[in-house]
PDB file of N, CA and C in Angstrom:
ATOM      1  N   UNK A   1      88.967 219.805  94.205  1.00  0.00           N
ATOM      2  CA  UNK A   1      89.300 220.310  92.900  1.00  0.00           C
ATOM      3  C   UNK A   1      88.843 221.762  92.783  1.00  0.00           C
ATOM      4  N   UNK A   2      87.627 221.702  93.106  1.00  0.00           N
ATOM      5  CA  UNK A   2      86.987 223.333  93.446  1.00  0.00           C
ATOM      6  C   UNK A   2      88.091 224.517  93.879  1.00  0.00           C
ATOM      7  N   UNK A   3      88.929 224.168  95.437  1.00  0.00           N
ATOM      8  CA  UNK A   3      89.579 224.586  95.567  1.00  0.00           C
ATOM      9  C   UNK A   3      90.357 225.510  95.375  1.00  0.00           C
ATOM     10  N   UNK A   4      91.068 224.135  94.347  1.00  0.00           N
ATOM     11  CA  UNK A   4      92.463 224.501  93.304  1.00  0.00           C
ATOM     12  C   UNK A   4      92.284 225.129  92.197  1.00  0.00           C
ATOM     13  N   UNK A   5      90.959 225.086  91.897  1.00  0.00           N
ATOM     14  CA  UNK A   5      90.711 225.715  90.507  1.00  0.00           C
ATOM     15  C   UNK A   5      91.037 227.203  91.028  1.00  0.00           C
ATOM     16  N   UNK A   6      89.914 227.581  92.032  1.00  0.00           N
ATOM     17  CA  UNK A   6      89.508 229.085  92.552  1.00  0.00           C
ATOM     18  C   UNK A   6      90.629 229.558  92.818  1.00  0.00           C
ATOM     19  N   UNK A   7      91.527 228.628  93.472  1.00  0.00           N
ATOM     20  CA  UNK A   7      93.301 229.426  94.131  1.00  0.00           C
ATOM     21  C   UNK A   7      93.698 229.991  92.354  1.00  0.00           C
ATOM     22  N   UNK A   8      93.724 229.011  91.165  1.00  0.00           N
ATOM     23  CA  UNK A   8      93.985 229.445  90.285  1.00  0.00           C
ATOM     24  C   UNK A   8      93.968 230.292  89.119  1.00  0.00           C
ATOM     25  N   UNK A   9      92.409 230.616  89.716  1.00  0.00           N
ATOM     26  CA  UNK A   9      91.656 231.246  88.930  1.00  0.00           C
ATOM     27  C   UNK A   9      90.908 230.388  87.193  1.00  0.00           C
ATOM     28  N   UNK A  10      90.848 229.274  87.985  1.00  0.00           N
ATOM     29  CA  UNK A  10      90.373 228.647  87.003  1.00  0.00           C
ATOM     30  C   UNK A  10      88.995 227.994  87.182  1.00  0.00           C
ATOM     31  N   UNK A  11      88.526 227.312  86.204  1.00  0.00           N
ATOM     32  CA  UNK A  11      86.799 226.517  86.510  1.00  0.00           C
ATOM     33  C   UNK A  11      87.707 224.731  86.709  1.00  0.00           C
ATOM     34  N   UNK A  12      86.874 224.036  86.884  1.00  0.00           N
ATOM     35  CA  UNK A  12      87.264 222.525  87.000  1.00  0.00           C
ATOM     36  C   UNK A  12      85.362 221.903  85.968  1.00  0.00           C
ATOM     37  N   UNK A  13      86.009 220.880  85.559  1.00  0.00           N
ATOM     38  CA  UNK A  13      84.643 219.692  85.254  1.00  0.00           C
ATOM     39  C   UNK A  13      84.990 218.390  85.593  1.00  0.00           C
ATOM     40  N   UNK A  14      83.988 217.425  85.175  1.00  0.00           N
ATOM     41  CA  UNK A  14      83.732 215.736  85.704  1.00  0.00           C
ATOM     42  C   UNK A  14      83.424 215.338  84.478  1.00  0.00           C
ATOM     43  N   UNK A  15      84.333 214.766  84.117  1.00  0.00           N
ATOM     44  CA  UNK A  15      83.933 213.783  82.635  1.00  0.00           C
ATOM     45  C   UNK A  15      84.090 212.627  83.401  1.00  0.00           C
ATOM     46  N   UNK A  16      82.705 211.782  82.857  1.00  0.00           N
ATOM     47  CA  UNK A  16      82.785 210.351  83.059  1.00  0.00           C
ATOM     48  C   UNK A  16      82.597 209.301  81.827  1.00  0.00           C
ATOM     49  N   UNK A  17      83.361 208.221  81.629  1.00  0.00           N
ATOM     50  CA  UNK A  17      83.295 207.495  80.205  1.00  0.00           C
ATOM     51  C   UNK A  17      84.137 206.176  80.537  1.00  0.00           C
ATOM     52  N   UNK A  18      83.012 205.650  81.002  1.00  0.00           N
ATOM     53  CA  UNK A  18      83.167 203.910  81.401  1.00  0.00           C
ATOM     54  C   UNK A  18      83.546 203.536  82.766  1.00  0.00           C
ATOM     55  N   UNK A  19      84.274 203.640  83.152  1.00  0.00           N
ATOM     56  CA  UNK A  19      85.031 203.314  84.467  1.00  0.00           C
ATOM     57  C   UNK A  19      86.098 204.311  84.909  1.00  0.00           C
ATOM     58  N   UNK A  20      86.498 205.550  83.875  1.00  0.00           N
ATOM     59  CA  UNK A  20      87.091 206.555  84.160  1.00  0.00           C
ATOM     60  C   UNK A  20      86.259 207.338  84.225  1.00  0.00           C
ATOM     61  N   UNK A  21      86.783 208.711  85.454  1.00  0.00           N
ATOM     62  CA  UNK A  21      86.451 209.632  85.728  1.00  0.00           C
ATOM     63  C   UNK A  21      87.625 210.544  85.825  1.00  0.00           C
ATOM     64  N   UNK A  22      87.469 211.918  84.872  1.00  0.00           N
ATOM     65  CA  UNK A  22      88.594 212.776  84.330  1.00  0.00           C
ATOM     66  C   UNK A  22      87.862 213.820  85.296  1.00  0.00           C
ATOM     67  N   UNK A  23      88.641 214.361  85.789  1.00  0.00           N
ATOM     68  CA  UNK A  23      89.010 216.074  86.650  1.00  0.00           C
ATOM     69  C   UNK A  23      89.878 216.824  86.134  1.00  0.00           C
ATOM     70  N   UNK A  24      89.329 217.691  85.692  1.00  0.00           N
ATOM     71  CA  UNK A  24      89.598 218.759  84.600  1.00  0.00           C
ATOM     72  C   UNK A  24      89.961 220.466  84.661  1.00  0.00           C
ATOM     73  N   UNK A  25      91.003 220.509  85.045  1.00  0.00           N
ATOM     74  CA  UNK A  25      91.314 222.000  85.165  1.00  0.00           C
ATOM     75  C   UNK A  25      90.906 222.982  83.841  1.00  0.00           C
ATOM     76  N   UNK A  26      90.147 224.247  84.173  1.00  0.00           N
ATOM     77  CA  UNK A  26      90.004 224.808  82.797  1.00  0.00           C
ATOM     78  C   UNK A  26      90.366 226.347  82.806  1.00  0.00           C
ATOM     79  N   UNK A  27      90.779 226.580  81.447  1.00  0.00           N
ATOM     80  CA  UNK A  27      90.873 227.894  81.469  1.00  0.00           C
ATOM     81  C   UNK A  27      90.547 228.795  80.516  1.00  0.00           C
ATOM     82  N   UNK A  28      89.226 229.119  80.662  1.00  0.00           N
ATOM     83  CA  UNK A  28      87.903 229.679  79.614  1.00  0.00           C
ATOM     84  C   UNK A  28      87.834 228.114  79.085  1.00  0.00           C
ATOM     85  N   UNK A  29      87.721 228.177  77.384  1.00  0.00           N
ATOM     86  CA  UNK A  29      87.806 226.565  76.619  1.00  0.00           C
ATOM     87  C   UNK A  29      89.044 226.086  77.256  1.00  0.00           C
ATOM     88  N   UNK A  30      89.921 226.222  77.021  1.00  0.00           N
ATOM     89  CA  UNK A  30      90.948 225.562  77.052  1.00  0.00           C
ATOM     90  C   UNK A  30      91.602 224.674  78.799  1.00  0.00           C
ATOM     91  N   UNK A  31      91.202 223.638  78.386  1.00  0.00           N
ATOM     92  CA  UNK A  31      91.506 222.533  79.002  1.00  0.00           C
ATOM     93  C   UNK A  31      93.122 222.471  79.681  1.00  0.00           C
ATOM     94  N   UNK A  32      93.916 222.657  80.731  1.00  0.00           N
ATOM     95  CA  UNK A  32      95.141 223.336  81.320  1.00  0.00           C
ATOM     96  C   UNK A  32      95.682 221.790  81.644  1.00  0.00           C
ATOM     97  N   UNK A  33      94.350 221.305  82.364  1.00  0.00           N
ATOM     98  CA  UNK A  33      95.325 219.986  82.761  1.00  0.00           C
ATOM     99  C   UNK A  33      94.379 219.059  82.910  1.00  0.00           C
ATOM    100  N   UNK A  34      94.134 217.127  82.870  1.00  0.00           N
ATOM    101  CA  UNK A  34      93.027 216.728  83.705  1.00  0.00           C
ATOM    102  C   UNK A  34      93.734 215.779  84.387  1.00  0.00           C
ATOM    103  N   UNK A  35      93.379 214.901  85.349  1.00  0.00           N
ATOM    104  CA  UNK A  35      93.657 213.935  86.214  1.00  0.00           C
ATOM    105  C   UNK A  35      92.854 212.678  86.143  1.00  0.00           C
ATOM    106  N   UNK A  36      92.968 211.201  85.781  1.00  0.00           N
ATOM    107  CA  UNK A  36      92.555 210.283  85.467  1.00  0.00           C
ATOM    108  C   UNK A  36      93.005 209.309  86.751  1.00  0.00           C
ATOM    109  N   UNK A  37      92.452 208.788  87.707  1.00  0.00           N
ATOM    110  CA  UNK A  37      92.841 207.923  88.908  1.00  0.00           C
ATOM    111  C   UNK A  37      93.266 206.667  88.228  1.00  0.00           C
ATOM    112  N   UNK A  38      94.639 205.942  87.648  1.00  0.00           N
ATOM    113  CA  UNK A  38      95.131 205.327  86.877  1.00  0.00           C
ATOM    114  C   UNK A  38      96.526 204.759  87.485  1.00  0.00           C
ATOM    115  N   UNK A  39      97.248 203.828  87.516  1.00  0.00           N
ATOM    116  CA  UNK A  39      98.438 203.691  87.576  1.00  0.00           C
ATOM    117  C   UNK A  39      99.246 204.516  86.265  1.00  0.00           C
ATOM    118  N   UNK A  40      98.998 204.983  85.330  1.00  0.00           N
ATOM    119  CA  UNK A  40      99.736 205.485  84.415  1.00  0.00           C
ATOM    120  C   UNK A  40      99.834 207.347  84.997  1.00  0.00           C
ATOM    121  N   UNK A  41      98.808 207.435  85.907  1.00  0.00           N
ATOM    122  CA  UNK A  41      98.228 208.594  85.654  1.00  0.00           C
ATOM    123  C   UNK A  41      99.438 209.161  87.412  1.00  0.00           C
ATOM    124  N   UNK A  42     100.067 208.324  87.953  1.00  0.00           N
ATOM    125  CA  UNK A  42     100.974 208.838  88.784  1.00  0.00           C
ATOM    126  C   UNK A  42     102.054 209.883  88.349  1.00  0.00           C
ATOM    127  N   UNK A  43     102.264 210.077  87.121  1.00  0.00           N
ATOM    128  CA  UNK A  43     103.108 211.376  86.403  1.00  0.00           C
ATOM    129  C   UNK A  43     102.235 212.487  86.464  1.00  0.00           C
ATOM    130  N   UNK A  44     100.955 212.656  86.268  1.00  0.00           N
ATOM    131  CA  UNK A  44      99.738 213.349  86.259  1.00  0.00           C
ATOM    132  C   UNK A  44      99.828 213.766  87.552  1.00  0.00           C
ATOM    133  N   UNK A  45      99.745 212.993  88.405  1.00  0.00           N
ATOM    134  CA  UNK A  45      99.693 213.820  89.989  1.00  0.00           C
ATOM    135  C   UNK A  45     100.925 214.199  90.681  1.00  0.00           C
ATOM    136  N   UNK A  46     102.272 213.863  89.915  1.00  0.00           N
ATOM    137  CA  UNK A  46     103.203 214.127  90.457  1.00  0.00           C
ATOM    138  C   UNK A  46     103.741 215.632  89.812  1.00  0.00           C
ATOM    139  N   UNK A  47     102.844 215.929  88.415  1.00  0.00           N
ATOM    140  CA  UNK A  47     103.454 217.040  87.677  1.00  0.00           C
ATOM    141  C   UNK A  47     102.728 218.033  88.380  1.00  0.00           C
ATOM    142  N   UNK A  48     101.103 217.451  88.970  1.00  0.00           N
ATOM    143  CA  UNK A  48     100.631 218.899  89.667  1.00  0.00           C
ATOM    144  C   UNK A  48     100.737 219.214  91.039  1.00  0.00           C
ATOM    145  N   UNK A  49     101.750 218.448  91.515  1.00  0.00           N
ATOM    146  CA  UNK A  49     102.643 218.365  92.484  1.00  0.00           C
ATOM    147  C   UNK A  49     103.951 219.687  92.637  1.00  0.00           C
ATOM    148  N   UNK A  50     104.678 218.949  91.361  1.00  0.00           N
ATOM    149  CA  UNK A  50     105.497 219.835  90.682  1.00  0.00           C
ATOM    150  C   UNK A  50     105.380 221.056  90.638  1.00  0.00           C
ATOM    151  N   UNK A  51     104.620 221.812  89.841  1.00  0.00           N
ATOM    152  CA  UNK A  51     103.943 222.783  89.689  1.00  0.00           C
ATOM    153  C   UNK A  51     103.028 223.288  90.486  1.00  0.00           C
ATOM    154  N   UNK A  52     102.894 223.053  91.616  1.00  0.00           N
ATOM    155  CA  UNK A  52     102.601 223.945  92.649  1.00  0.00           C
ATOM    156  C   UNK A  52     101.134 223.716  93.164  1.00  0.00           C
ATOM    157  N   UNK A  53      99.983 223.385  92.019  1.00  0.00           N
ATOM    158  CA  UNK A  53      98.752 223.554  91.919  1.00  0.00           C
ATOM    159  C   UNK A  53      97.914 222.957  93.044  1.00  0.00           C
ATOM    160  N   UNK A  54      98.858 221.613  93.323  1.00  0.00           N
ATOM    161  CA  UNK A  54      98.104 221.193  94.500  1.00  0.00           C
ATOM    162  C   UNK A  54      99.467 220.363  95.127  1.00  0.00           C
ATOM    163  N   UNK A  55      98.629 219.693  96.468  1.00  0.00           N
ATOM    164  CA  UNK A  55      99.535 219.201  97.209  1.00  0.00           C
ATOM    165  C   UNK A  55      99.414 217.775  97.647  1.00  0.00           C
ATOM    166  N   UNK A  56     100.139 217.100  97.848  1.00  0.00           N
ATOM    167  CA  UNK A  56     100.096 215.484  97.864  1.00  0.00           C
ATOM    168  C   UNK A  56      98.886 214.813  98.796  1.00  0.00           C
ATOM    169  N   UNK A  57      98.792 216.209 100.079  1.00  0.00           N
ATOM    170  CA  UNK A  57      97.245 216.059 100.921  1.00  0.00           C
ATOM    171  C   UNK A  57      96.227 216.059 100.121  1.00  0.00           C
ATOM    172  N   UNK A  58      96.674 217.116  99.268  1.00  0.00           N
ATOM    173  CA  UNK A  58      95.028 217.893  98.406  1.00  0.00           C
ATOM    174  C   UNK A  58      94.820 216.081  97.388  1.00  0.00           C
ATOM    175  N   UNK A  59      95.765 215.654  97.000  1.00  0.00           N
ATOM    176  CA  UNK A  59      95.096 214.869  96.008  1.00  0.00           C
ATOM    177  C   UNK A  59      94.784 213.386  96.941  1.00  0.00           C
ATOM    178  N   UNK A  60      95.221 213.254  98.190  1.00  0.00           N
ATOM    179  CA  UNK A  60      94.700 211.927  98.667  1.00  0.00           C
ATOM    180  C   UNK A  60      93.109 212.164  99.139  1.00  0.00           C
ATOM    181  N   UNK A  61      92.837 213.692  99.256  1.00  0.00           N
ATOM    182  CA  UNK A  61      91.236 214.149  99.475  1.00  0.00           C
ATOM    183  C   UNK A  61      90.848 213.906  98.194  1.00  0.00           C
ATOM    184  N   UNK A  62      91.175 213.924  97.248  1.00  0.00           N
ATOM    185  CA  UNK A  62      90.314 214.049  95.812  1.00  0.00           C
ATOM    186  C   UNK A  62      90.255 212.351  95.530  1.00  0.00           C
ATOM    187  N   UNK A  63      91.188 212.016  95.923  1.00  0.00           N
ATOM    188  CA  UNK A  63      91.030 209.822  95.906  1.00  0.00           C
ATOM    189  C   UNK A  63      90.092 209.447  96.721  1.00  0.00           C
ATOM    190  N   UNK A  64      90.084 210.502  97.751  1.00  0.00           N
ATOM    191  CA  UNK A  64      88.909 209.800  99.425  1.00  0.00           C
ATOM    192  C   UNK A  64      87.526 210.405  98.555  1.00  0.00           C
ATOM    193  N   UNK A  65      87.089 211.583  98.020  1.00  0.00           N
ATOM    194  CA  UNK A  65      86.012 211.879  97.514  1.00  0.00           C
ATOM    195  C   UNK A  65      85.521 210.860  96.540  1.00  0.00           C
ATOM    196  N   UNK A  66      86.523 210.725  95.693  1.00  0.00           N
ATOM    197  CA  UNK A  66      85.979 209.721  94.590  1.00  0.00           C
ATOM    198  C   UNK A  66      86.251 208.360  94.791  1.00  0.00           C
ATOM    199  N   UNK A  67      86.841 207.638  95.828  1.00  0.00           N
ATOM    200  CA  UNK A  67      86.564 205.948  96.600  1.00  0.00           C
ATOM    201  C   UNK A  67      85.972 206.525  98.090  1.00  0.00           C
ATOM    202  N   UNK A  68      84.897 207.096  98.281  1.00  0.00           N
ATOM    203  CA  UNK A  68      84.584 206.722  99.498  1.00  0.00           C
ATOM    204  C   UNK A  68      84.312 205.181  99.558  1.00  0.00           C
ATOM    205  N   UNK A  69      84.989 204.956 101.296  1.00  0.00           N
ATOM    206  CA  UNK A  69      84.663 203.907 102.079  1.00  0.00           C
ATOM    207  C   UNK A  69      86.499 202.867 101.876  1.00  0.00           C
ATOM    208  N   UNK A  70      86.949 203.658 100.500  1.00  0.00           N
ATOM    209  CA  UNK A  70      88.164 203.096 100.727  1.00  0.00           C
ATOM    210  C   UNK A  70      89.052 203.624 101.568  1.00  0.00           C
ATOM    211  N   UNK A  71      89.615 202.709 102.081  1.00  0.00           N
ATOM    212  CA  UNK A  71      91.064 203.301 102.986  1.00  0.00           C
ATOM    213  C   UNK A  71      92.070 203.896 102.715  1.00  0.00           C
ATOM    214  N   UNK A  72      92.226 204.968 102.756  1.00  0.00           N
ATOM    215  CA  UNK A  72      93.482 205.662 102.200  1.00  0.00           C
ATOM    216  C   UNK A  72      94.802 204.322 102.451  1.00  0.00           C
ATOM    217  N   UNK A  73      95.046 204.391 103.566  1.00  0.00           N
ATOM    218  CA  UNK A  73      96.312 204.011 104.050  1.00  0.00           C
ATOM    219  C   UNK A  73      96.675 202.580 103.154  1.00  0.00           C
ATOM    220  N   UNK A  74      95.168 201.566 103.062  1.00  0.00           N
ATOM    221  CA  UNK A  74      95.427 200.666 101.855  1.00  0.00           C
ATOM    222  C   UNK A  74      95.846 200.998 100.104  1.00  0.00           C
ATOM    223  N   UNK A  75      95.304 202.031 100.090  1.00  0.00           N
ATOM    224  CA  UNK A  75      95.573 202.603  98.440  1.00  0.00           C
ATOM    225  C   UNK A  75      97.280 203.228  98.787  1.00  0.00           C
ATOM    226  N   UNK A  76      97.326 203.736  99.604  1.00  0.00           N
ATOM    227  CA  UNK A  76      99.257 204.481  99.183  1.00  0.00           C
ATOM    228  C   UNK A  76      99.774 202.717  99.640  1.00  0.00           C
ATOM    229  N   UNK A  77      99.595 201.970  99.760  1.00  0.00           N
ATOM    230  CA  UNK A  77     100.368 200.787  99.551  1.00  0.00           C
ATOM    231  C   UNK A  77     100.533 200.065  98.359  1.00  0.00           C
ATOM    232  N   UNK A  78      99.099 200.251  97.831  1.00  0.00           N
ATOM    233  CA  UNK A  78      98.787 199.958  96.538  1.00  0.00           C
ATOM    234  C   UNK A  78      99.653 200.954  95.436  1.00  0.00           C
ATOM    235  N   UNK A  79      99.450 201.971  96.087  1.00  0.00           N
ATOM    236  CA  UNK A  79     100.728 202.549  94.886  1.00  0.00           C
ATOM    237  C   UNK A  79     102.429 202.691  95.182  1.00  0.00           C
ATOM    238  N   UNK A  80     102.609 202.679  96.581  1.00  0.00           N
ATOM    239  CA  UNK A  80     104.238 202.015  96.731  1.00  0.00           C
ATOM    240  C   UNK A  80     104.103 201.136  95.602  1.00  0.00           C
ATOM    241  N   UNK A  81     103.298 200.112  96.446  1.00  0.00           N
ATOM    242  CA  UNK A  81     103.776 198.471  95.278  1.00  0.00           C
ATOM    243  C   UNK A  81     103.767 199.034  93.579  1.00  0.00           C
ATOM    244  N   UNK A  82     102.916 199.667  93.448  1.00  0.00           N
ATOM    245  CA  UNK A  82     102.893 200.067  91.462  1.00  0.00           C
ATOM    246  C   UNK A  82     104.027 200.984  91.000  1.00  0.00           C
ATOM    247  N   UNK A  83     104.962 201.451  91.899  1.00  0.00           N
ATOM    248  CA  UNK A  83     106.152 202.274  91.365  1.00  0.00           C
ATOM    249  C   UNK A  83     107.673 201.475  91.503  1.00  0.00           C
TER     250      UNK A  83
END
């Protein structure tokens, strides 16, 4: 996330609140975009897809940071099956 912020010239934060954890693009206050690891939240990673900000590698590193020990290759099955 660090990264993508710096390519953007932006800051990033970590909100945590229950079992979600929000990644947060910022720009000064204002909040640009965040990312919620969600089945709803596949429009979320496909818009910053879209838009250039990151790349379908960059966000299976940001799933491996925040599930270490999970298997990638089991989670993109898990989301075939959810689309």
């Amino acid at each position: 996330m660090q990264a993508v912020a710096t390519r953007h010239g932006l800051t990033w934060a970590r909100r945590i609140w229950g079992e979600t954890v929000s990644l947060e693009l910022l720009d000064g206050q204002r909040e640009v975009f965040s990312l919620q690891i969600a089945p709803r939240d596949f429009r979320d990673i496909h818009e910053l897809c879209r838009r250039g900000l990151v790349t379908g590698g960059e966000c299976w590193q940001l799933y491996e940071q925040k599930n270490p020990g999970y298997a990638t290759p089991e989670a993109a099955a898990k989301v075939l099956h959810s689309l």
